[in-house]
PDB file of N, CA and C in Angstrom:
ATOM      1  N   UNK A   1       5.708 -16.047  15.853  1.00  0.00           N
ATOM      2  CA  UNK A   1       5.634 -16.349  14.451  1.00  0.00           C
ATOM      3  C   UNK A   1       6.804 -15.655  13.763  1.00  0.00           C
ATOM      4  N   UNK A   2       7.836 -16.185  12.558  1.00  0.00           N
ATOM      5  CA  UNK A   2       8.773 -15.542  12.188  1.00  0.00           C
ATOM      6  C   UNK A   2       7.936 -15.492  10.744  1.00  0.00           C
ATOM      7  N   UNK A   3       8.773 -14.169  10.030  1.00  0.00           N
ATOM      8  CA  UNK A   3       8.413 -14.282   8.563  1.00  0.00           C
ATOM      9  C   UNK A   3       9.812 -14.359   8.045  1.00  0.00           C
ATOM     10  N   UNK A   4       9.639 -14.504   6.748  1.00  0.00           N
ATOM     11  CA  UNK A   4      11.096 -14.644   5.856  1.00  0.00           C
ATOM     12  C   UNK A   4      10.537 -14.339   4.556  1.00  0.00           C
ATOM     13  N   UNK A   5      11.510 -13.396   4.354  1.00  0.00           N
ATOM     14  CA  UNK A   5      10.887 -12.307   3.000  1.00  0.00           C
ATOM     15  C   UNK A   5      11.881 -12.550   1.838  1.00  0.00           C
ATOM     16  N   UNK A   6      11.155 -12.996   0.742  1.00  0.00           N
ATOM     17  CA  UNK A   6      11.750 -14.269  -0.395  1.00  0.00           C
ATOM     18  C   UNK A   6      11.938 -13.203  -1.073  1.00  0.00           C
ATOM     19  N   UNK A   7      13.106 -13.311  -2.443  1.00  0.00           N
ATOM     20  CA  UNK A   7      13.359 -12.069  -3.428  1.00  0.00           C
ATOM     21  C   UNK A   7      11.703 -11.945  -3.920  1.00  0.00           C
ATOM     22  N   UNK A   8      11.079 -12.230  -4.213  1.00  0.00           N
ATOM     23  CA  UNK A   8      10.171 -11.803  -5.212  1.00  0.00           C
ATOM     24  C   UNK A   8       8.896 -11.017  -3.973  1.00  0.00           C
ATOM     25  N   UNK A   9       8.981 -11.388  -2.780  1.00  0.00           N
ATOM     26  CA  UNK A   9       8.253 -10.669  -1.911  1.00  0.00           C
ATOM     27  C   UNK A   9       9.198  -9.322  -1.667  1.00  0.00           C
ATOM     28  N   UNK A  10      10.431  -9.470  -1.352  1.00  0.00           N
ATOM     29  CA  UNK A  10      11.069  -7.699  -1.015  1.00  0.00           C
ATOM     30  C   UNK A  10      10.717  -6.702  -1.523  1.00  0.00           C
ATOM     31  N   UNK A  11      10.680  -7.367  -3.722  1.00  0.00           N
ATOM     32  CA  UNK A  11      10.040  -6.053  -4.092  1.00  0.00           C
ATOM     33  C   UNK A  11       8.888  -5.118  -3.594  1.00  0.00           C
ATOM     34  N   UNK A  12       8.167  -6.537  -3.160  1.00  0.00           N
ATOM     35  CA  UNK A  12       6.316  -5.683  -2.905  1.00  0.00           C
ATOM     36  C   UNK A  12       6.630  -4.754  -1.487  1.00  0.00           C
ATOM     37  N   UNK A  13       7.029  -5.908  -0.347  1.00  0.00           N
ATOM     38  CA  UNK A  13       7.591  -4.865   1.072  1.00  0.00           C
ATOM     39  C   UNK A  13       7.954  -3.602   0.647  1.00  0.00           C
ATOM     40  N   UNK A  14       9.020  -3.220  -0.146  1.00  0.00           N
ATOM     41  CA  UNK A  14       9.463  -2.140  -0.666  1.00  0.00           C
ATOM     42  C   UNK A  14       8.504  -0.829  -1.689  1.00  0.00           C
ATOM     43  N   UNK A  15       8.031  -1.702  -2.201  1.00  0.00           N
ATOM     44  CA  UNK A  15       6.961  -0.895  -3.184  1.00  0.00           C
ATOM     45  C   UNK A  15       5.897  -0.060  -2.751  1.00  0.00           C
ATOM     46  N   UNK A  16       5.006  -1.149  -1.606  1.00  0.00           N
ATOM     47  CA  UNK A  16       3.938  -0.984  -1.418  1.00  0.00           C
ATOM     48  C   UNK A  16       4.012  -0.463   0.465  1.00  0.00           C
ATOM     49  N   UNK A  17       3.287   0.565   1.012  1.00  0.00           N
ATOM     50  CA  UNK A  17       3.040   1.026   1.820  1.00  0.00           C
ATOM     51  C   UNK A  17       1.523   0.695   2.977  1.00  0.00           C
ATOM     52  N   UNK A  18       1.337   0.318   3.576  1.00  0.00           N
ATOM     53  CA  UNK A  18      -0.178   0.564   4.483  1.00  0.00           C
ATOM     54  C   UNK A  18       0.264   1.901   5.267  1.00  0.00           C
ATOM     55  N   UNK A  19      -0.988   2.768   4.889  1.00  0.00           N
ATOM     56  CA  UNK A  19      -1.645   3.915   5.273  1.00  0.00           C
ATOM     57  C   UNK A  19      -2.428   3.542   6.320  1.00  0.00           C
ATOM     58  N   UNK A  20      -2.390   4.071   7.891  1.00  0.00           N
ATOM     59  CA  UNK A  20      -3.611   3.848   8.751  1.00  0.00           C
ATOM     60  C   UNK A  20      -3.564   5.020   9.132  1.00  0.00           C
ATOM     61  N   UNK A  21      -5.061   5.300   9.462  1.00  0.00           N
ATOM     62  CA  UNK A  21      -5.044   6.745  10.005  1.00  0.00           C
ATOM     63  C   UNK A  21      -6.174   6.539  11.483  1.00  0.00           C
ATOM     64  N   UNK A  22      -5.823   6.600  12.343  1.00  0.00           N
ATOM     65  CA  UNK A  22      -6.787   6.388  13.280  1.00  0.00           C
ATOM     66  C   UNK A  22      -7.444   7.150  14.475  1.00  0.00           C
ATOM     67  N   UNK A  23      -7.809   8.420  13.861  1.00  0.00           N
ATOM     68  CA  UNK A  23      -8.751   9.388  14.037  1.00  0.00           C
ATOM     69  C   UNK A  23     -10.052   8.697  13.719  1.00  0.00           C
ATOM     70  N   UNK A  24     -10.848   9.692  14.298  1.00  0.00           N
ATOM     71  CA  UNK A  24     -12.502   9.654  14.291  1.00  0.00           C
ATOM     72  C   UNK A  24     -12.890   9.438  12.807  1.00  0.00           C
ATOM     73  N   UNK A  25     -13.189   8.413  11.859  1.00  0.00           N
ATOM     74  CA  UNK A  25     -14.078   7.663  11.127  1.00  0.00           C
ATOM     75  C   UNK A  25     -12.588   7.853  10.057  1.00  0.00           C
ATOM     76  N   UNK A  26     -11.195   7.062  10.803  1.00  0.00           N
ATOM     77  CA  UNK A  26     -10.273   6.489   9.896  1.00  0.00           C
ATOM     78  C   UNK A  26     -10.129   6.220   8.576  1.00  0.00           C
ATOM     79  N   UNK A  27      -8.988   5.773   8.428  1.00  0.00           N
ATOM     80  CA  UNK A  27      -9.296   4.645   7.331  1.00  0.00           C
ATOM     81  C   UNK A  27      -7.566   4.169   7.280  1.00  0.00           C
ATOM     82  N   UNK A  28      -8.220   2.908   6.399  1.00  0.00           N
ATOM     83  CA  UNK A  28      -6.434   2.167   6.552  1.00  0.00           C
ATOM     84  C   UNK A  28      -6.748   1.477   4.735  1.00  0.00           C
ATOM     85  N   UNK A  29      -5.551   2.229   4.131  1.00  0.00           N
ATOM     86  CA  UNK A  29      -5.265   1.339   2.670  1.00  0.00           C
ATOM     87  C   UNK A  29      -3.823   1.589   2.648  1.00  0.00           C
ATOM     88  N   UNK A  30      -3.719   0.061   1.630  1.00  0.00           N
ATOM     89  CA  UNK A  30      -2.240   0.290   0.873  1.00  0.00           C
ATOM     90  C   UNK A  30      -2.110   1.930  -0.429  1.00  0.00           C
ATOM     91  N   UNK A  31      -0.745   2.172  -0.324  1.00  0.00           N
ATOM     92  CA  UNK A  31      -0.230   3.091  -1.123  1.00  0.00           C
ATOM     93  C   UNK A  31       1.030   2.988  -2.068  1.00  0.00           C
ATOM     94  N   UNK A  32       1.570   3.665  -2.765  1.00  0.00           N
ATOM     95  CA  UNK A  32       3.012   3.492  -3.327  1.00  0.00           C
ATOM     96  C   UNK A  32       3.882   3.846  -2.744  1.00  0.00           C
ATOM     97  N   UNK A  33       4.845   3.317  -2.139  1.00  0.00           N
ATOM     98  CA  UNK A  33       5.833   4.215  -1.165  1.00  0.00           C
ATOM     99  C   UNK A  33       6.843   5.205  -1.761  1.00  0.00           C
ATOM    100  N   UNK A  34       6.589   5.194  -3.414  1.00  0.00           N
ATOM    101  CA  UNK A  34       7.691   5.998  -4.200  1.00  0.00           C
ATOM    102  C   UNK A  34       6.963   7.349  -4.105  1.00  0.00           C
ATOM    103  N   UNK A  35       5.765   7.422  -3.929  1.00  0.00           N
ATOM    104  CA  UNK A  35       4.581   8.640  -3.960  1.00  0.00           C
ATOM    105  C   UNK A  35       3.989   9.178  -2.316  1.00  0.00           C
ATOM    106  N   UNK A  36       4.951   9.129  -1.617  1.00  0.00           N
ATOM    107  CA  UNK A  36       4.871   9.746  -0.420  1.00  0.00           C
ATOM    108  C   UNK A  36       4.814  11.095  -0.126  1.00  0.00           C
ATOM    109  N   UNK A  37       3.595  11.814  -0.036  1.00  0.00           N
ATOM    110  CA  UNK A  37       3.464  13.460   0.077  1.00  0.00           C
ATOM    111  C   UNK A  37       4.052  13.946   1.299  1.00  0.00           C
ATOM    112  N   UNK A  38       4.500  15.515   1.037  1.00  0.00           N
ATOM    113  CA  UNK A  38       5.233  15.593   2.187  1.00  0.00           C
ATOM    114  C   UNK A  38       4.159  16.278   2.885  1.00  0.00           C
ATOM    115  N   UNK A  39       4.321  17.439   4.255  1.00  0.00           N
ATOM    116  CA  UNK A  39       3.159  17.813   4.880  1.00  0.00           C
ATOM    117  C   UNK A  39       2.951  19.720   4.379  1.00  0.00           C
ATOM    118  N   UNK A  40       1.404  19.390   5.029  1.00  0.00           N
ATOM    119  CA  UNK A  40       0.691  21.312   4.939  1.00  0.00           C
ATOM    120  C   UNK A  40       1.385  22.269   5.156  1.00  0.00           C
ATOM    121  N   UNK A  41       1.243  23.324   5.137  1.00  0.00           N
ATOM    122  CA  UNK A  41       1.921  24.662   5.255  1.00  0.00           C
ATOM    123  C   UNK A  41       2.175  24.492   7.120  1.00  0.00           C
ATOM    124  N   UNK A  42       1.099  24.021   7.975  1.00  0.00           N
ATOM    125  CA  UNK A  42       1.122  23.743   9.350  1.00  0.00           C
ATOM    126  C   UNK A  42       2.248  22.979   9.967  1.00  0.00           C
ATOM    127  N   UNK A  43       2.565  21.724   8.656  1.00  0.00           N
ATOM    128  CA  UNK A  43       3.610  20.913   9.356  1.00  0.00           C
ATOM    129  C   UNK A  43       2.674  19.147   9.391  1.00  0.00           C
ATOM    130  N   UNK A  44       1.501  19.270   9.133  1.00  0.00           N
ATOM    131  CA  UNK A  44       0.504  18.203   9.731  1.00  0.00           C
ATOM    132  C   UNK A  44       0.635  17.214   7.976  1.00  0.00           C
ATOM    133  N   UNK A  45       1.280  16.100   8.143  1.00  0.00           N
ATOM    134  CA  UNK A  45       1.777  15.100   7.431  1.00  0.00           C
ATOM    135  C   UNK A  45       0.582  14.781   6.236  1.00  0.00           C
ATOM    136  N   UNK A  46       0.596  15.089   5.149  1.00  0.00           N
ATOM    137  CA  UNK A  46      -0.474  14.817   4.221  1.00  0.00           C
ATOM    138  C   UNK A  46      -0.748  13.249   4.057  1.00  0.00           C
ATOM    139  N   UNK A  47      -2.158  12.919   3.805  1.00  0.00           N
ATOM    140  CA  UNK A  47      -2.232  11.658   3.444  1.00  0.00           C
ATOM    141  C   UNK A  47      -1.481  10.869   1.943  1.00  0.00           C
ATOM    142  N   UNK A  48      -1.045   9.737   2.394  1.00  0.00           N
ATOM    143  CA  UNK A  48      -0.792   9.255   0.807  1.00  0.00           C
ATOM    144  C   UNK A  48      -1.824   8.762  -0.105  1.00  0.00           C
ATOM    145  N   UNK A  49      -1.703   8.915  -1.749  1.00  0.00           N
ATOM    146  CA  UNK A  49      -2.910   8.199  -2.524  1.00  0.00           C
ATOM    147  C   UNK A  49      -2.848   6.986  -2.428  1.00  0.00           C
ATOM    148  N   UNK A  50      -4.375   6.639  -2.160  1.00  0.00           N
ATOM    149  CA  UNK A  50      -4.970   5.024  -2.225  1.00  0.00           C
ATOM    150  C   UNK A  50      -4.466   4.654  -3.362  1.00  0.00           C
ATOM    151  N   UNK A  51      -3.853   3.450  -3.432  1.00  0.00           N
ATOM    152  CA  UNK A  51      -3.451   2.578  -4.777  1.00  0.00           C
ATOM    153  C   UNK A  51      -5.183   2.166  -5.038  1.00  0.00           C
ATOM    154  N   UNK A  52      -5.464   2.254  -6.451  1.00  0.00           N
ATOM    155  CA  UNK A  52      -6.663   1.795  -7.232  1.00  0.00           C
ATOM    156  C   UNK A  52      -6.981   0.197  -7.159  1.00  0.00           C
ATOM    157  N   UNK A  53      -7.960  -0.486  -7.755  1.00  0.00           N
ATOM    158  CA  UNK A  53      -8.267  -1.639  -6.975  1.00  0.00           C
ATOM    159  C   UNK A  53      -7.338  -2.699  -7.977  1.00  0.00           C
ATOM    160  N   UNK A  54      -7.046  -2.114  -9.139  1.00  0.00           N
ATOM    161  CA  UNK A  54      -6.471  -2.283 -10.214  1.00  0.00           C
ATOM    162  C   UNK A  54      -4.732  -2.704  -9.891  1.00  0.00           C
ATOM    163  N   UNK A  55      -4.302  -1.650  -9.184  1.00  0.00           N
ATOM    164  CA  UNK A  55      -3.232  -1.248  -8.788  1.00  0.00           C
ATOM    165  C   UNK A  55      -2.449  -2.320  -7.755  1.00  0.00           C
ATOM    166  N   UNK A  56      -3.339  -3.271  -7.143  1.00  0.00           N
ATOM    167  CA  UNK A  56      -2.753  -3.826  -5.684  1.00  0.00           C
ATOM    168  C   UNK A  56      -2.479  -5.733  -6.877  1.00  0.00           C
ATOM    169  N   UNK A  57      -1.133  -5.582  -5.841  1.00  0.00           N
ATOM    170  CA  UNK A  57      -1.061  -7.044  -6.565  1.00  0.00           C
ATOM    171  C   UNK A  57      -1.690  -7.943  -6.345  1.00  0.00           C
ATOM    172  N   UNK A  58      -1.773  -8.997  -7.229  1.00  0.00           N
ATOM    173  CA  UNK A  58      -2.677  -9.983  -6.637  1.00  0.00           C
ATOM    174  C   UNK A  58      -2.182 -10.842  -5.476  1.00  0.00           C
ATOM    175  N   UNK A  59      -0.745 -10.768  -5.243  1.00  0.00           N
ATOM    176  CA  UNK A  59      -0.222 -11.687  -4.207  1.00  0.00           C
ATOM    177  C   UNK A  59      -0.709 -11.000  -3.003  1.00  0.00           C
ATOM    178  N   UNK A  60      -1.325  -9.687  -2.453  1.00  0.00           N
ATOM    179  CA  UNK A  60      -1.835  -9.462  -1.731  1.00  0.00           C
ATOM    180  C   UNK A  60      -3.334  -9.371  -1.404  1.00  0.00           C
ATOM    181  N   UNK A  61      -3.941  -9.464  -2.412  1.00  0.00           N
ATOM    182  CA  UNK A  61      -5.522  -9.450  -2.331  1.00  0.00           C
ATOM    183  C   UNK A  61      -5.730 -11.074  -2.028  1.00  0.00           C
ATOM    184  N   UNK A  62      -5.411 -12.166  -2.640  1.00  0.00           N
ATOM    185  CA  UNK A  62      -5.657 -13.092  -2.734  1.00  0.00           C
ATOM    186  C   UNK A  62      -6.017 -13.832  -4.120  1.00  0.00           C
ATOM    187  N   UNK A  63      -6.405 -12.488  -5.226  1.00  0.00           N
ATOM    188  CA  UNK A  63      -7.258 -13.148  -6.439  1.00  0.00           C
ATOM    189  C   UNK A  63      -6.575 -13.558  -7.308  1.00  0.00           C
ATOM    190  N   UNK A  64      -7.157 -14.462  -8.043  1.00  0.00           N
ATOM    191  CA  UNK A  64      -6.578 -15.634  -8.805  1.00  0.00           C
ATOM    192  C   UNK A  64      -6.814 -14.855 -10.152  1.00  0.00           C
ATOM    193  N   UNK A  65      -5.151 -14.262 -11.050  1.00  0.00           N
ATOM    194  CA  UNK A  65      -5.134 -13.706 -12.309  1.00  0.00           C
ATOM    195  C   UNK A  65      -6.395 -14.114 -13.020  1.00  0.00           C
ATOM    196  N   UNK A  66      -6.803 -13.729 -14.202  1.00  0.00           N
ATOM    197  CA  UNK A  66      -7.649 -13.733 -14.975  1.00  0.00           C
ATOM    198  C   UNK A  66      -7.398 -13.780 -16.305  1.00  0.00           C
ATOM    199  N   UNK A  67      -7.597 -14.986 -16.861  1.00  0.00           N
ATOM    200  CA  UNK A  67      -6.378 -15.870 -18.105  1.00  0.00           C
ATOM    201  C   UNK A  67      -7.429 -15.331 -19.232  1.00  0.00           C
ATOM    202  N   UNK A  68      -7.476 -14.627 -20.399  1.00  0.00           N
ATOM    203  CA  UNK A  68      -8.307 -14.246 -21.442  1.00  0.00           C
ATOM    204  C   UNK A  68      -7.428 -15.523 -22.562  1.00  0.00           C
ATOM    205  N   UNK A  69      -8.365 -16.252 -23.063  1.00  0.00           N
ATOM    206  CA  UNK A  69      -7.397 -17.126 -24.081  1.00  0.00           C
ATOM    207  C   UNK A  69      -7.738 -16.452 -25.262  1.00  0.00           C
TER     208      UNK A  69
END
């Protein structure tokens, strides 16, 4: 399968991050990639913040804007 990444998709590639973490009871969300934490006093890579549900575009959720007339 090829993809081809259109100007108005680069921004989001660029913007937006997936977080997976796959340790014992994981988790995997998108993030901001401008808001990348660095790591602990140990060296052990901090997690990034979950983008809010608010926050994720709709070209990735699937949902259809919401027109207030």
């Amino acid at each position: 399968m090829k993809y081809q990444v259109t100007d108005k998709w680069e921004g989001i590639v660029w913007q937006y991050g997936l977080h997976l973490e796959a340790t014992l009871g994981g988790h995997c969300y998108l993030f901001d990639a401008d808001e990348v934490p660095g790591a602990d006093d140990v060296g052990t890579p901090l997690c990034p913040k979950p983008l809010e549900s608010w926050e994720i575009p709709v070209e990735l959720v699937g949902r259809k804007p919401k027109f207030i007339a």
